[in-house]
PDB file of N, CA and C in Angstrom:
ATOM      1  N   UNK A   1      26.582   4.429 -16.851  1.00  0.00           N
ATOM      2  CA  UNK A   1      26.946   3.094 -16.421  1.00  0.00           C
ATOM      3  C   UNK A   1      27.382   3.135 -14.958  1.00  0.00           C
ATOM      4  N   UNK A   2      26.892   2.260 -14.064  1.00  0.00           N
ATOM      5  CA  UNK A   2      27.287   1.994 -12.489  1.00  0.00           C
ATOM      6  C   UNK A   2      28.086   1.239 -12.897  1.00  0.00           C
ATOM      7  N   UNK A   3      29.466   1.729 -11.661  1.00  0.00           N
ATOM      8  CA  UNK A   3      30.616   1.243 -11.635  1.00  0.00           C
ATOM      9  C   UNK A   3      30.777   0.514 -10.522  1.00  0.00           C
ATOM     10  N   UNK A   4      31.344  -0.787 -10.104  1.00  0.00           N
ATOM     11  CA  UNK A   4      31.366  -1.231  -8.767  1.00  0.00           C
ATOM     12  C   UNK A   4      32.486  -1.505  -8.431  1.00  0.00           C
ATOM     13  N   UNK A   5      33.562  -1.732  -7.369  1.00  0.00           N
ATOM     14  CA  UNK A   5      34.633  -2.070  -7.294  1.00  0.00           C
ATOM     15  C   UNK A   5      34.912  -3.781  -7.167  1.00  0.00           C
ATOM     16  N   UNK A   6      35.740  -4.147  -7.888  1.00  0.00           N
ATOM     17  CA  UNK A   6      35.797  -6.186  -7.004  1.00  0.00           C
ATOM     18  C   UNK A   6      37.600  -6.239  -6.534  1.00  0.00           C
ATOM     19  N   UNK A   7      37.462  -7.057  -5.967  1.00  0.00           N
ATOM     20  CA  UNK A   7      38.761  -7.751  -5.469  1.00  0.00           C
ATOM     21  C   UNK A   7      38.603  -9.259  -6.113  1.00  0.00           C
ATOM     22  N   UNK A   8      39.598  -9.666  -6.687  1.00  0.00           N
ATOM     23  CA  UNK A   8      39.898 -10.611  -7.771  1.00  0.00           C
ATOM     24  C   UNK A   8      41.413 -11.361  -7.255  1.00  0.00           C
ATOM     25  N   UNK A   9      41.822 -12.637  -7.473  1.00  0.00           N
ATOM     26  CA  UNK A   9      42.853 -13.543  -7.724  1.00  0.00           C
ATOM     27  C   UNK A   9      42.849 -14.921  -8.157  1.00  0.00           C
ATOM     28  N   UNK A  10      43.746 -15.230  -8.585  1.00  0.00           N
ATOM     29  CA  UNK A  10      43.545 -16.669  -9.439  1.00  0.00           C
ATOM     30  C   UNK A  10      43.971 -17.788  -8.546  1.00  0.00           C
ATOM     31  N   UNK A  11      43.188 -19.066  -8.548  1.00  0.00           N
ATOM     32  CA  UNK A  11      43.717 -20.382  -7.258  1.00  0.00           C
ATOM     33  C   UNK A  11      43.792 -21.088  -7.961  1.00  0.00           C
ATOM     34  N   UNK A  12      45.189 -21.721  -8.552  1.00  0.00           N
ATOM     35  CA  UNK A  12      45.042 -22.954  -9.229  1.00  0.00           C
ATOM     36  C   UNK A  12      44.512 -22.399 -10.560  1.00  0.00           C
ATOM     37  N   UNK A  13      43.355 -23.299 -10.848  1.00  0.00           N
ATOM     38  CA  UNK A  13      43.001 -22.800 -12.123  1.00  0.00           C
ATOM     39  C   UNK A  13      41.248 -22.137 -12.382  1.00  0.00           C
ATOM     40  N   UNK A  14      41.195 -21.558 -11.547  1.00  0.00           N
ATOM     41  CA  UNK A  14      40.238 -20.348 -11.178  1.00  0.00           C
ATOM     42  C   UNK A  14      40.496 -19.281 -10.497  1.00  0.00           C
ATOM     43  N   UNK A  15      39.714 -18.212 -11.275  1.00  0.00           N
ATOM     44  CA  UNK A  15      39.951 -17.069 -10.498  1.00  0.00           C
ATOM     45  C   UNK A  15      38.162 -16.790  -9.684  1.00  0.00           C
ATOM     46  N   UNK A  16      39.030 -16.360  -8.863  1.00  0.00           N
ATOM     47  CA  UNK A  16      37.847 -16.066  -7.264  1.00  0.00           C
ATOM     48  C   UNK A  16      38.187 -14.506  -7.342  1.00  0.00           C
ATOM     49  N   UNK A  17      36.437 -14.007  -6.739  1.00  0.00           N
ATOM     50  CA  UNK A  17      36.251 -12.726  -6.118  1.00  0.00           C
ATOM     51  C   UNK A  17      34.930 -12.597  -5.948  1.00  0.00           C
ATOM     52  N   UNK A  18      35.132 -10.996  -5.331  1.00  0.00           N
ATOM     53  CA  UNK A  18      34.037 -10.490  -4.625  1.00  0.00           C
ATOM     54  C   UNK A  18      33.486  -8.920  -4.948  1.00  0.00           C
ATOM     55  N   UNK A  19      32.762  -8.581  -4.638  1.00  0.00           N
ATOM     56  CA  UNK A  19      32.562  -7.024  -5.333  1.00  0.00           C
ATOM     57  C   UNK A  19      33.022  -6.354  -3.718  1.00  0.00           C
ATOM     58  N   UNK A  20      33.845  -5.177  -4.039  1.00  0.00           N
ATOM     59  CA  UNK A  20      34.216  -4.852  -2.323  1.00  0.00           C
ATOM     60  C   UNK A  20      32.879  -4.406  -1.628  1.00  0.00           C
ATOM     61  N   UNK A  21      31.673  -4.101  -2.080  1.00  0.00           N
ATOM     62  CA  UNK A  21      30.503  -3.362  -1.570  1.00  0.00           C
ATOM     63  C   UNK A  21      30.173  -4.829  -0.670  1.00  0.00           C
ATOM     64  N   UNK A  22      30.082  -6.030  -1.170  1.00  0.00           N
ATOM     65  CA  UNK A  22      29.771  -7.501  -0.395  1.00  0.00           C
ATOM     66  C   UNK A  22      30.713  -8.834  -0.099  1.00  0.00           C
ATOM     67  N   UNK A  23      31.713  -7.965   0.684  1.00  0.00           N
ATOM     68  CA  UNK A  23      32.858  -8.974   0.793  1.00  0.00           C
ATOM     69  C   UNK A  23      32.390 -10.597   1.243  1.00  0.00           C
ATOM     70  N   UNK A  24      31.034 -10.693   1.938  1.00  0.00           N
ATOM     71  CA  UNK A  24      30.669 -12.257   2.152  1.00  0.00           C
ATOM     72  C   UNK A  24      29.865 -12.719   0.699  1.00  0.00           C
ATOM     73  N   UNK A  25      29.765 -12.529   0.083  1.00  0.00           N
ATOM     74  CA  UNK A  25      29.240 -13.038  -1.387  1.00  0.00           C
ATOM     75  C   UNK A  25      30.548 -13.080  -2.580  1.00  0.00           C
ATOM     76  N   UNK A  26      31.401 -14.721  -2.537  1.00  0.00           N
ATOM     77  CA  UNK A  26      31.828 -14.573  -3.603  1.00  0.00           C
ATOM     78  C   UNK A  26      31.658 -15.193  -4.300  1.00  0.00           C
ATOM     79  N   UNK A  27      32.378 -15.233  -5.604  1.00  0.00           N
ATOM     80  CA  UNK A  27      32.180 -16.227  -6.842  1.00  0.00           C
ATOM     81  C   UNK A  27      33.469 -16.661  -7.428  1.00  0.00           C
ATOM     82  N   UNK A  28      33.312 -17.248  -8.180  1.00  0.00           N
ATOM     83  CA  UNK A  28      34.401 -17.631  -9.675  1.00  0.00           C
ATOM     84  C   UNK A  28      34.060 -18.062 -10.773  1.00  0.00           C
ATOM     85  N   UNK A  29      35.484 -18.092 -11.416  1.00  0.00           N
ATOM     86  CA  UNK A  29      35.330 -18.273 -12.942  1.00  0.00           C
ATOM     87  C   UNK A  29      36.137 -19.253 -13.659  1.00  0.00           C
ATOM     88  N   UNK A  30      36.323 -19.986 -14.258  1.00  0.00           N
ATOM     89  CA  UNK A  30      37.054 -19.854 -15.571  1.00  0.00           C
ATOM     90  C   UNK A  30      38.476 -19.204 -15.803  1.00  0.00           C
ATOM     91  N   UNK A  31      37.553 -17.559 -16.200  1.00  0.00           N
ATOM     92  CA  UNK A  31      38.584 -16.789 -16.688  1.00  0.00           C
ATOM     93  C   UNK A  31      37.534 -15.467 -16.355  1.00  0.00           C
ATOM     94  N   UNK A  32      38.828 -14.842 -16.693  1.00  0.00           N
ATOM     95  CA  UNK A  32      38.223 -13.426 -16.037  1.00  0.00           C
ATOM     96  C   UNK A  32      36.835 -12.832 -16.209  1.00  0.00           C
ATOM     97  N   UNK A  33      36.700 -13.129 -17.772  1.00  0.00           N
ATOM     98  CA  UNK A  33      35.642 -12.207 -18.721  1.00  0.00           C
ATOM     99  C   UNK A  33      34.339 -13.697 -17.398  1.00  0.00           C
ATOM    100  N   UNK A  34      34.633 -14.398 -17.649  1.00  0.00           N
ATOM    101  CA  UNK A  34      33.504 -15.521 -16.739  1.00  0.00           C
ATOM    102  C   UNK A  34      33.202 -14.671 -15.198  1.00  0.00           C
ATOM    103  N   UNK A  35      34.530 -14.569 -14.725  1.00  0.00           N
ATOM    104  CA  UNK A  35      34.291 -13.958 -13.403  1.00  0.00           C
ATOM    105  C   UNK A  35      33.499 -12.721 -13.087  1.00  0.00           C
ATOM    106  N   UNK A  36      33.742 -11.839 -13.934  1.00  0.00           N
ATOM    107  CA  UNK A  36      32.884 -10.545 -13.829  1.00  0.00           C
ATOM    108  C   UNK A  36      31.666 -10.745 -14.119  1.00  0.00           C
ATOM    109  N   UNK A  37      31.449 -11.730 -14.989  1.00  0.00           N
ATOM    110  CA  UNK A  37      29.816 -11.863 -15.601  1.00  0.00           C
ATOM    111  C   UNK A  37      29.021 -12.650 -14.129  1.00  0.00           C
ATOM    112  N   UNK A  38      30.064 -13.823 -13.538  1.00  0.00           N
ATOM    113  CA  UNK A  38      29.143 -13.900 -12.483  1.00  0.00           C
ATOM    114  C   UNK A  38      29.047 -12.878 -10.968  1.00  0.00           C
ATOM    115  N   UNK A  39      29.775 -12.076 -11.383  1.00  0.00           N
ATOM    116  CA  UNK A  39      29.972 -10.694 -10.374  1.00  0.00           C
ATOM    117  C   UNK A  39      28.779  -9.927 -10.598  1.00  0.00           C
ATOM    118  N   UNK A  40      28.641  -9.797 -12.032  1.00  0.00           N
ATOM    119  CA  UNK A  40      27.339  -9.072 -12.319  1.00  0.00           C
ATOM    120  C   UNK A  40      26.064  -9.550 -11.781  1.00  0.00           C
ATOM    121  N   UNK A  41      25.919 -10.823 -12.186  1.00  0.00           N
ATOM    122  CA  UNK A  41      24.246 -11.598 -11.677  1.00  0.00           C
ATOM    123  C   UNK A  41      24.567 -11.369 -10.162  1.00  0.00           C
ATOM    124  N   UNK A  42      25.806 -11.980  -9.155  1.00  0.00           N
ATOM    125  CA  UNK A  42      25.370 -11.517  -7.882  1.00  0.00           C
ATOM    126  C   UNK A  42      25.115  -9.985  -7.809  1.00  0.00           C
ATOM    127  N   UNK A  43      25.518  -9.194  -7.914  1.00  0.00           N
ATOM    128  CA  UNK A  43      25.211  -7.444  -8.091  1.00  0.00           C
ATOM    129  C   UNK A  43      23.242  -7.663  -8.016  1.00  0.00           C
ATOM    130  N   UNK A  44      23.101  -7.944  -9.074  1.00  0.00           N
ATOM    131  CA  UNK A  44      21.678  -7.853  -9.389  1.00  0.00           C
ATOM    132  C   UNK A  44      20.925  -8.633  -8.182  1.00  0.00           C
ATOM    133  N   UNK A  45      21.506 -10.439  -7.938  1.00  0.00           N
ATOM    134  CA  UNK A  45      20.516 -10.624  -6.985  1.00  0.00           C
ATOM    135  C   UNK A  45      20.642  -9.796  -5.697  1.00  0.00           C
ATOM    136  N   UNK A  46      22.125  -9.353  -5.047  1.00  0.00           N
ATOM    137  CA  UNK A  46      21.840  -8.917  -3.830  1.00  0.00           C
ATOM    138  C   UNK A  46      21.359  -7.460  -3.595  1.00  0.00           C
ATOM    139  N   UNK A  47      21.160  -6.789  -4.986  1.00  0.00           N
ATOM    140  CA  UNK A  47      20.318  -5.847  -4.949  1.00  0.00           C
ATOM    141  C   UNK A  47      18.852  -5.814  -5.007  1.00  0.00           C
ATOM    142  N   UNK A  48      18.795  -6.950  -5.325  1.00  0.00           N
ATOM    143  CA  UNK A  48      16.984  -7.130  -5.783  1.00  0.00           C
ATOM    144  C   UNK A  48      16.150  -7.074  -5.111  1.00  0.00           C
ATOM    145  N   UNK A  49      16.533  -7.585  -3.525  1.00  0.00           N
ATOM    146  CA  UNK A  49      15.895  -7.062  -2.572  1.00  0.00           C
ATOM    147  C   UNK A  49      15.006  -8.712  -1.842  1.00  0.00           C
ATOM    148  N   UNK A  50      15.590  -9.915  -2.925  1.00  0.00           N
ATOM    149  CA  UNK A  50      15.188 -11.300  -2.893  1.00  0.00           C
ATOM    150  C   UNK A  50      15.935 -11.689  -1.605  1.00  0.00           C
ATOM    151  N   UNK A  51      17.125 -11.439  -1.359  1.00  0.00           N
ATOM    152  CA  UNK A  51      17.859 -12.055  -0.640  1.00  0.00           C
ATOM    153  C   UNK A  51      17.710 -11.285   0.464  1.00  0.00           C
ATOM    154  N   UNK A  52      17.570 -11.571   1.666  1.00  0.00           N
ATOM    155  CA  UNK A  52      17.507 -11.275   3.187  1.00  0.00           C
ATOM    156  C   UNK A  52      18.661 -11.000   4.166  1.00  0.00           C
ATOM    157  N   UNK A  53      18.910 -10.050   4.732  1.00  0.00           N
ATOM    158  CA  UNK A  53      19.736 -10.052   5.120  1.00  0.00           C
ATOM    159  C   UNK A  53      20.683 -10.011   5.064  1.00  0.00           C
ATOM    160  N   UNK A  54      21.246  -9.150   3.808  1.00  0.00           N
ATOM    161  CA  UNK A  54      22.741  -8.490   2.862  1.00  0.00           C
ATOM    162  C   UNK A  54      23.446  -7.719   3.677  1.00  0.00           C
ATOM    163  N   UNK A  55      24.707  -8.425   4.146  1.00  0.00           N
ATOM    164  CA  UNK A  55      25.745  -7.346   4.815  1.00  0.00           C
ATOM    165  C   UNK A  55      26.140  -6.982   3.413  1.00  0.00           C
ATOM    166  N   UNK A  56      26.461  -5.221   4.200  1.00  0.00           N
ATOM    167  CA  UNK A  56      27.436  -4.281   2.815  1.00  0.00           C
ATOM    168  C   UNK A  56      28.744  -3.626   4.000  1.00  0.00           C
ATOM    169  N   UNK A  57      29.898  -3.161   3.252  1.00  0.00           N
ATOM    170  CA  UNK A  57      30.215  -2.841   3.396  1.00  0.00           C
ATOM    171  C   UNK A  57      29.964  -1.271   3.444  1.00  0.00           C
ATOM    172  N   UNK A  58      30.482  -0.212   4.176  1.00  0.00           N
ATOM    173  CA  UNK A  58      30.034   1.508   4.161  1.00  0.00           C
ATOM    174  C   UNK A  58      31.277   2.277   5.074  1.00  0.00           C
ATOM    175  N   UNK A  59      31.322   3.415   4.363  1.00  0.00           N
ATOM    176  CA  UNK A  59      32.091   4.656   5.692  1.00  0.00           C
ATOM    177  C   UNK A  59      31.233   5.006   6.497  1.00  0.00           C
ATOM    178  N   UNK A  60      32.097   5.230   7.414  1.00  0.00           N
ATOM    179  CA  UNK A  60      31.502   6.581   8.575  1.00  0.00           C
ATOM    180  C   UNK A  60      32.362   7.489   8.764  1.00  0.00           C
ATOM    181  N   UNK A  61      31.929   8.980   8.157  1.00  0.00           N
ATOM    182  CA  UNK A  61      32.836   9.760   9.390  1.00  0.00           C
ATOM    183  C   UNK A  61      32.638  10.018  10.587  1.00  0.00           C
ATOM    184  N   UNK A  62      33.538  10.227  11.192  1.00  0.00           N
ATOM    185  CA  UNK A  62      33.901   9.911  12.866  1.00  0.00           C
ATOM    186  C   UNK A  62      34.831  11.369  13.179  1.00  0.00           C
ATOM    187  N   UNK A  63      34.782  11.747  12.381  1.00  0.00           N
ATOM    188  CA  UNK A  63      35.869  13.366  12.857  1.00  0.00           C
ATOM    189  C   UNK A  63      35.612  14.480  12.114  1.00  0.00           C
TER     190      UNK A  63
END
C-alpha cells in the first residue's frame, strides 16, 4: 500500500486539506472518512498525467 502524507483542519463545519506532496490542490469534506476519499481521487487525477502542469513539492540536498 502507498502511503501519502496530508495536512488536514476543520472550518466551521468542514474539514479542508491537502496531500503535503501538492500543497496547491485542496479539498474537503463533510467529515474526515469524506475528506480522505476526496484526497484519494485528487492523488489519482494529479498523477494521471491528465492534468498539466502539477507543482509537487521535493528535497534537495545542498550539503
Amino acid at each position: 500500500m502507498n502511503r501519502k502524507k496530508y495536512v488536514y483542519w476543520k472550518e466551521e463545519d468542514m474539514w479542508l486539506g491537502y496531500l503535503e506532496e501538492y500543497p496547491d490542490y485542496k479539498t474537503q469534506g463533510e467529515s474526515i472518512e469524506e475528506l480522505k476519499e476526496n484526497l484519494k481521487d485528487i492523488y489519482e487525477e494529479l498523477t494521471s498525467g491528465n492534468i498539466p502542469c502539477v507543482r509537487k513539492v521535493a528535497e534537495l540536498d545542498v550539503a
